[in-house]
Protein backbone atom coordinates (compact mmCIF):
# COMPACT_ATOMS: atom_id res chain seq x y z
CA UNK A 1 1.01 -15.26 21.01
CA UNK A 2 0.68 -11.70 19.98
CA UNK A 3 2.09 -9.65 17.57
CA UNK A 4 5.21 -7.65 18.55
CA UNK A 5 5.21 -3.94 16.50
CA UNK A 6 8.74 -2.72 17.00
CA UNK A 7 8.80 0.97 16.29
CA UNK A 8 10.21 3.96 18.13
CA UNK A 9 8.68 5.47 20.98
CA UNK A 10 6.82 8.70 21.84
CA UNK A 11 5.76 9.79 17.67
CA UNK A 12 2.98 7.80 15.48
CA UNK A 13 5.40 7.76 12.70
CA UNK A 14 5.49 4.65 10.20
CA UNK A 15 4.40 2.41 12.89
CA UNK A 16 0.91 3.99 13.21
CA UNK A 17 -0.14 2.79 9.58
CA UNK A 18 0.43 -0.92 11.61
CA UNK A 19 -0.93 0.14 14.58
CA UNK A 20 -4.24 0.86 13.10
CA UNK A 21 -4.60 -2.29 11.09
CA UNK A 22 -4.28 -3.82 14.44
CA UNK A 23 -6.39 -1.66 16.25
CA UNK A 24 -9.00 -1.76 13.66
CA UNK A 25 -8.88 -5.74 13.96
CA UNK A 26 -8.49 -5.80 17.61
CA UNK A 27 -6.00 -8.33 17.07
CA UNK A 28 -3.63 -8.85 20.40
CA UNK A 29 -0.60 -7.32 20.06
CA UNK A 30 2.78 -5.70 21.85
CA UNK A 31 4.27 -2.19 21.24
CA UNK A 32 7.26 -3.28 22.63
CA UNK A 33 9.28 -0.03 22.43
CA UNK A 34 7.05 1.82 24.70
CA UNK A 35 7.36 -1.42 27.29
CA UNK A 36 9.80 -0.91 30.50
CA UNK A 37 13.44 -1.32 28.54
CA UNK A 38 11.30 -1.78 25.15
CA UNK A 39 13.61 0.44 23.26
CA UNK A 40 16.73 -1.58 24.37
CA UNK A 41 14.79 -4.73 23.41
CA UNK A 42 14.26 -3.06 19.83
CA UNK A 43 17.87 -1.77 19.39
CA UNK A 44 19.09 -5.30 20.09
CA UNK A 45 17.02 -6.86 17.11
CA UNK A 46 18.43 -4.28 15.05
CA UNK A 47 21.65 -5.15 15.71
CA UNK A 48 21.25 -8.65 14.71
CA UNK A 49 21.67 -9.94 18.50
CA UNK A 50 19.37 -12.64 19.52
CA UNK A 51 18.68 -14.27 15.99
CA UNK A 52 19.59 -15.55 12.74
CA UNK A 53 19.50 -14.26 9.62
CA UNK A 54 19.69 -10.25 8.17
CA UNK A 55 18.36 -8.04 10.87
CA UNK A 56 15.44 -5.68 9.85
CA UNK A 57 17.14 -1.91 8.52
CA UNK A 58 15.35 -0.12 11.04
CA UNK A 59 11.61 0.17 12.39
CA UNK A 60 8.90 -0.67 12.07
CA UNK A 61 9.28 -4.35 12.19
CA UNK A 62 6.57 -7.03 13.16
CA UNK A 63 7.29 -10.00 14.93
CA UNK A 64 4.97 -12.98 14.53
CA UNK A 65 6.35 -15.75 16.04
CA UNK A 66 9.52 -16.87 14.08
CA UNK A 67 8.59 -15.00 11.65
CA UNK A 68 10.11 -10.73 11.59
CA UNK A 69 8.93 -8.61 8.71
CA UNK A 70 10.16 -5.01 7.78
CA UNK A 71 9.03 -2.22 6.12
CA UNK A 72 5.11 -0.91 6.37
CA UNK A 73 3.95 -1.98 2.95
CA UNK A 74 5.17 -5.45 3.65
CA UNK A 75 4.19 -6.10 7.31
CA UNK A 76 0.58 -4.87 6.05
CA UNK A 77 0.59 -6.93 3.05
CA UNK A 78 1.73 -10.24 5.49
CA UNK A 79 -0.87 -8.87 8.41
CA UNK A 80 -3.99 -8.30 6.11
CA UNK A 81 -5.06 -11.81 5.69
CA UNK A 82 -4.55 -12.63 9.07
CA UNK A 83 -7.03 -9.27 9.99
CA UNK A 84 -9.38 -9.71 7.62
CA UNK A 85 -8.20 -6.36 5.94
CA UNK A 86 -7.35 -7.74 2.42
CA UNK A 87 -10.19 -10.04 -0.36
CA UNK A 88 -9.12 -13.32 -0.48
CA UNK A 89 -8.50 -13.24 -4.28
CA UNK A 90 -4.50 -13.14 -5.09
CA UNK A 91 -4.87 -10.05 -8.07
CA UNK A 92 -6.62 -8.03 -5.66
CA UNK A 93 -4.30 -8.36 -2.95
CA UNK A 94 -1.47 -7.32 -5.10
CA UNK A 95 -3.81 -4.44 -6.20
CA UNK A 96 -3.99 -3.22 -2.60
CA UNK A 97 -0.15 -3.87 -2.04
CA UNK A 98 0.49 -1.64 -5.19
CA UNK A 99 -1.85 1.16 -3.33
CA UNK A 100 -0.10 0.76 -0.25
CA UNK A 101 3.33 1.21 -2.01
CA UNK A 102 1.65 4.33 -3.38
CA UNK A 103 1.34 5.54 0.07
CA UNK A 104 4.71 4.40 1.27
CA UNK A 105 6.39 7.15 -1.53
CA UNK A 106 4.06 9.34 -0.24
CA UNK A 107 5.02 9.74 3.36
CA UNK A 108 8.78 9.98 1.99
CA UNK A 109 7.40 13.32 0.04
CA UNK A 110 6.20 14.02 3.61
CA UNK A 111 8.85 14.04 5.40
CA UNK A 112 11.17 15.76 2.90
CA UNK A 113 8.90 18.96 3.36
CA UNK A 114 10.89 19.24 6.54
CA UNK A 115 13.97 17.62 6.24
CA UNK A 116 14.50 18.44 2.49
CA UNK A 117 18.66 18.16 2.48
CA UNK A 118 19.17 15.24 5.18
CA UNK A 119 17.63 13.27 7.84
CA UNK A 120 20.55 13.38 9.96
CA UNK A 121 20.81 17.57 10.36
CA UNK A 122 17.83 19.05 12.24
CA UNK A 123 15.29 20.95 10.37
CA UNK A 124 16.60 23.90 11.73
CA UNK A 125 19.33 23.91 9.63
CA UNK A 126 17.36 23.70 6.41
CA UNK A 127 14.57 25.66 6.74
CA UNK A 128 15.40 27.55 3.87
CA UNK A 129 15.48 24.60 2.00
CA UNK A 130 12.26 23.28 3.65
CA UNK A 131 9.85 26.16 2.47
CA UNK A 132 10.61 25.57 -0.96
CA UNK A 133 10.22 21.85 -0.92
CA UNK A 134 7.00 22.44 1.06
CA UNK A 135 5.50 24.93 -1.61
CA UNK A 136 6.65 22.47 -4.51
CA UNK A 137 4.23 19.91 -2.04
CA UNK A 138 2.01 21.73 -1.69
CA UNK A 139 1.45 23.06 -4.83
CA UNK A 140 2.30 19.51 -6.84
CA UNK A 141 2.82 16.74 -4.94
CA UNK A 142 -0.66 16.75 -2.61
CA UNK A 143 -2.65 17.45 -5.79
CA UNK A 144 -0.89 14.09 -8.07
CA UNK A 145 -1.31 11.91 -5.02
CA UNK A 146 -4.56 13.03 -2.97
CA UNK A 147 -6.26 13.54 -6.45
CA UNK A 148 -4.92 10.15 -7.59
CA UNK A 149 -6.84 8.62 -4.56
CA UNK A 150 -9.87 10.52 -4.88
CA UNK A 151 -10.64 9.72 -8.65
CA UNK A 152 -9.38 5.98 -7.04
CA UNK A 153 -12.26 6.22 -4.78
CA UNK A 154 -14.88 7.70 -7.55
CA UNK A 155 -14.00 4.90 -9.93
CA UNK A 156 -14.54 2.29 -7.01
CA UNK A 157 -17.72 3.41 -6.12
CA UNK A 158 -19.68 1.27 -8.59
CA UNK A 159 -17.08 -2.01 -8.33
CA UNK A 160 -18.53 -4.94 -6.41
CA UNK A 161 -15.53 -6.81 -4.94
CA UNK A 162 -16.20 -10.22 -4.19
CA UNK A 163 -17.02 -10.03 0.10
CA UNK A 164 -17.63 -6.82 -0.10
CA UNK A 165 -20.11 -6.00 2.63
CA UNK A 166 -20.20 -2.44 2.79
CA UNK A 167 -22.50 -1.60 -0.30
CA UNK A 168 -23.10 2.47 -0.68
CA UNK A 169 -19.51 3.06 0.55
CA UNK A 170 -16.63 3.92 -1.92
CA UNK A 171 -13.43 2.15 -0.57
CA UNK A 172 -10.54 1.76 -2.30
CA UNK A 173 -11.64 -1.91 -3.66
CA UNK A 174 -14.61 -0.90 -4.47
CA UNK A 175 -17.20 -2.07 -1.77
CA UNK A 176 -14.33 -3.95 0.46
CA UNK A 177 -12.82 -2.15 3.17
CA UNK A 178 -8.90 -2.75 3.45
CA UNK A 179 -5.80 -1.58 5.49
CA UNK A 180 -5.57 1.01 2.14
CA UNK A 181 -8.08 2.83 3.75
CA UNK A 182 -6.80 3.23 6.89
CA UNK A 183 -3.66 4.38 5.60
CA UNK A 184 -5.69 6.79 3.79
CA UNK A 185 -7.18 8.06 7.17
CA UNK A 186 -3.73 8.27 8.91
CA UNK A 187 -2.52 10.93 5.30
CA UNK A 188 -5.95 12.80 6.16
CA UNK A 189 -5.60 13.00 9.93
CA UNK A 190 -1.56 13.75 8.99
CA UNK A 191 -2.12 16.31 6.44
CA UNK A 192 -4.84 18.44 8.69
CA UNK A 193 -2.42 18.12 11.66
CA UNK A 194 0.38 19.62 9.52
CA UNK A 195 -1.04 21.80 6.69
CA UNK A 196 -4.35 23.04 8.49
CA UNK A 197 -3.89 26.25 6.84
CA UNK A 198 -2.43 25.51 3.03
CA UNK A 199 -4.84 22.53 3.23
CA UNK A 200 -8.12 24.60 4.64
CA UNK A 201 -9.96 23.61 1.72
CA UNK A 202 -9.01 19.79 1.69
CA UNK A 203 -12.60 18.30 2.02
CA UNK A 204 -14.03 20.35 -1.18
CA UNK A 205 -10.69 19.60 -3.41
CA UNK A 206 -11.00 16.05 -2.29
CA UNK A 207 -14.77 15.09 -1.17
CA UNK A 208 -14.27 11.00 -1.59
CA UNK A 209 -10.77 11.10 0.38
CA UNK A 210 -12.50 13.13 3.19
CA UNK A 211 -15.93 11.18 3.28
CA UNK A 212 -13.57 7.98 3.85
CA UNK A 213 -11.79 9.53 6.78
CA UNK A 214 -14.72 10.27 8.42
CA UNK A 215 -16.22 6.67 7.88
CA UNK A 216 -12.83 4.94 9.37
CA UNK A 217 -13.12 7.39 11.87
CA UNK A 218 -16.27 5.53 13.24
CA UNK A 219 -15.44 2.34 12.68
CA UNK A 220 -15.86 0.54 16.13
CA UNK A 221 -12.11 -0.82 16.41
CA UNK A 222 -10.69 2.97 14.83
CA UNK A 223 -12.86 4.74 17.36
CA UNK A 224 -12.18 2.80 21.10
CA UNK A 225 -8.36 3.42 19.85
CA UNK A 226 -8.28 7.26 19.10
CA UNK A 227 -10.28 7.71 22.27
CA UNK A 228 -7.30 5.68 24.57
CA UNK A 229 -4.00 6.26 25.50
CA UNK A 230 -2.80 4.31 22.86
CA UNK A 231 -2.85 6.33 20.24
CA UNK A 232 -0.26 9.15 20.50
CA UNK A 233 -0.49 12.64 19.57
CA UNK A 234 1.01 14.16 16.57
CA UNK A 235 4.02 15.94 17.19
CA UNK A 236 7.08 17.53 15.90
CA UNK A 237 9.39 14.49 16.06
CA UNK A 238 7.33 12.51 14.00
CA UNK A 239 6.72 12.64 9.96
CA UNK A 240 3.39 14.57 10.11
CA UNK A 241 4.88 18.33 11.44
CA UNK A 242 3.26 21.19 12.03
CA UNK A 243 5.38 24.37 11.43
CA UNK A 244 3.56 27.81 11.02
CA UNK A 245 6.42 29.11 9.05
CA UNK A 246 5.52 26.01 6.06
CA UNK A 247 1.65 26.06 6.65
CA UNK A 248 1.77 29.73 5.16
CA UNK A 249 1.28 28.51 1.11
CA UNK A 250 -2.38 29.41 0.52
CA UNK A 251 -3.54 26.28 -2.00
């Protein structure tokens, strides 16, 4: 059977850190919200109807069989044995799953650049608010966590990982390429979507970060899906925003 990604329709969002562990696999697998009554389908699960047990908090959620996991860390963490994303070895899989989480309060700073006071008012009626956070971002937060990743990368260029098969590359486990580094392309591709401006100078500040997005960027599976219809555009409904009036901090 194939997997069934449950995430909300028409933005990349969350879901698209799955999506391109999936992609990248070319493992089988439904996107059920965009389906014909999809969305209806997904609301129902997270109301609990249909099954047992604690219904997922919201999407994404991954249905394998009997088995439904939440949140992105831990659907990759359960999917990237089954891909082939993730070493065998038990310490380095929690090593990736500690990167991932890494991400995960990441995307949260993310999103608060535009919705710095509350999800549930539009960012409209913050936008005050929404400059400052952004220059704080900008100025702070991209530095501690894209520079985090970069010196990652550096440091990982000499480690051979046991299956590694990608010797000259720097990946996040050293010579093993994992879901972490697709989620590292999906920040990159996010970042230069929302922040072309502020972030003009992203490839010099961060030269390992950016030589990785352009090598997931070829990657056979990566590639057929950017080119389809599958893969949606950015957009302002979705985490990675671009708004002129926040893309104005020169970094």
């Amino acid at each position: 059977m194939p997997y069934e990604l449950f995430y909300w329709d028409g933005i990349q969002g969350r879901g698209e850190f799955v999506r391109l562990a999936l992609e990248d696999a070319g493992a089988e697998y439904r996107d059920v919200a965009r389906e014909p009554e999809g969305m209806e389908t997904m609301m129902a699960w997270l109301k609990g109807l249909g099954r047992r047990g604690v219904p997922p908090f919201a999407p994404p959620f991954l249905k394998d069989g009997e088995y439904v996991i939440s949140h992105v860390a831990n659907i990759l963490h359960y999917l990237a044995p089954r891909l082939g994303l993730v070493p065998d070895d038990e310490a380095l899989r929690a090593e990736a799953h500690g990167m991932q989480l890494t991400i995960t309060d990441f995307i949260a700073e993310v999103h608060d650049t535009h919705h710095p006071i509350s999800a549930a008012d539009f960012y409209e009626d913050q936008k005050d608010e929404a400059r400052a956070r952004t220059a704080a971002f900008l100025t702070h937060r991209v530095p501690k966590f894209i520079g985090y990743f970069d010196r990652l990368l550096a440091a990982s260029a000499e480690r051979d990982v046991e299956g590694g098969d990608c010797a000259g590359h720097a990946f996040a486990l050293g010579n093993r390429f994992t879901y972490v580094d697709l989620s590292l392309f999906q920040i990159a591709e996010g970042l230069a979507y929302a922040f072309p401006r502020a972030l003009a100078n992203f490839n010099d500040a961060y030269p390992r970060v950016a030589a990785l997005r352009e090598i997931v960027r070829q990657r056979p599976g990566v590639a057929a899906y950017l080119a389809s219809d599958r893969r949606l555009a950015f957009n302002e409904n979705g985490i990675f925003r671009h708004y002129p009036e926040l893309d104005q901090i020169a970094y």
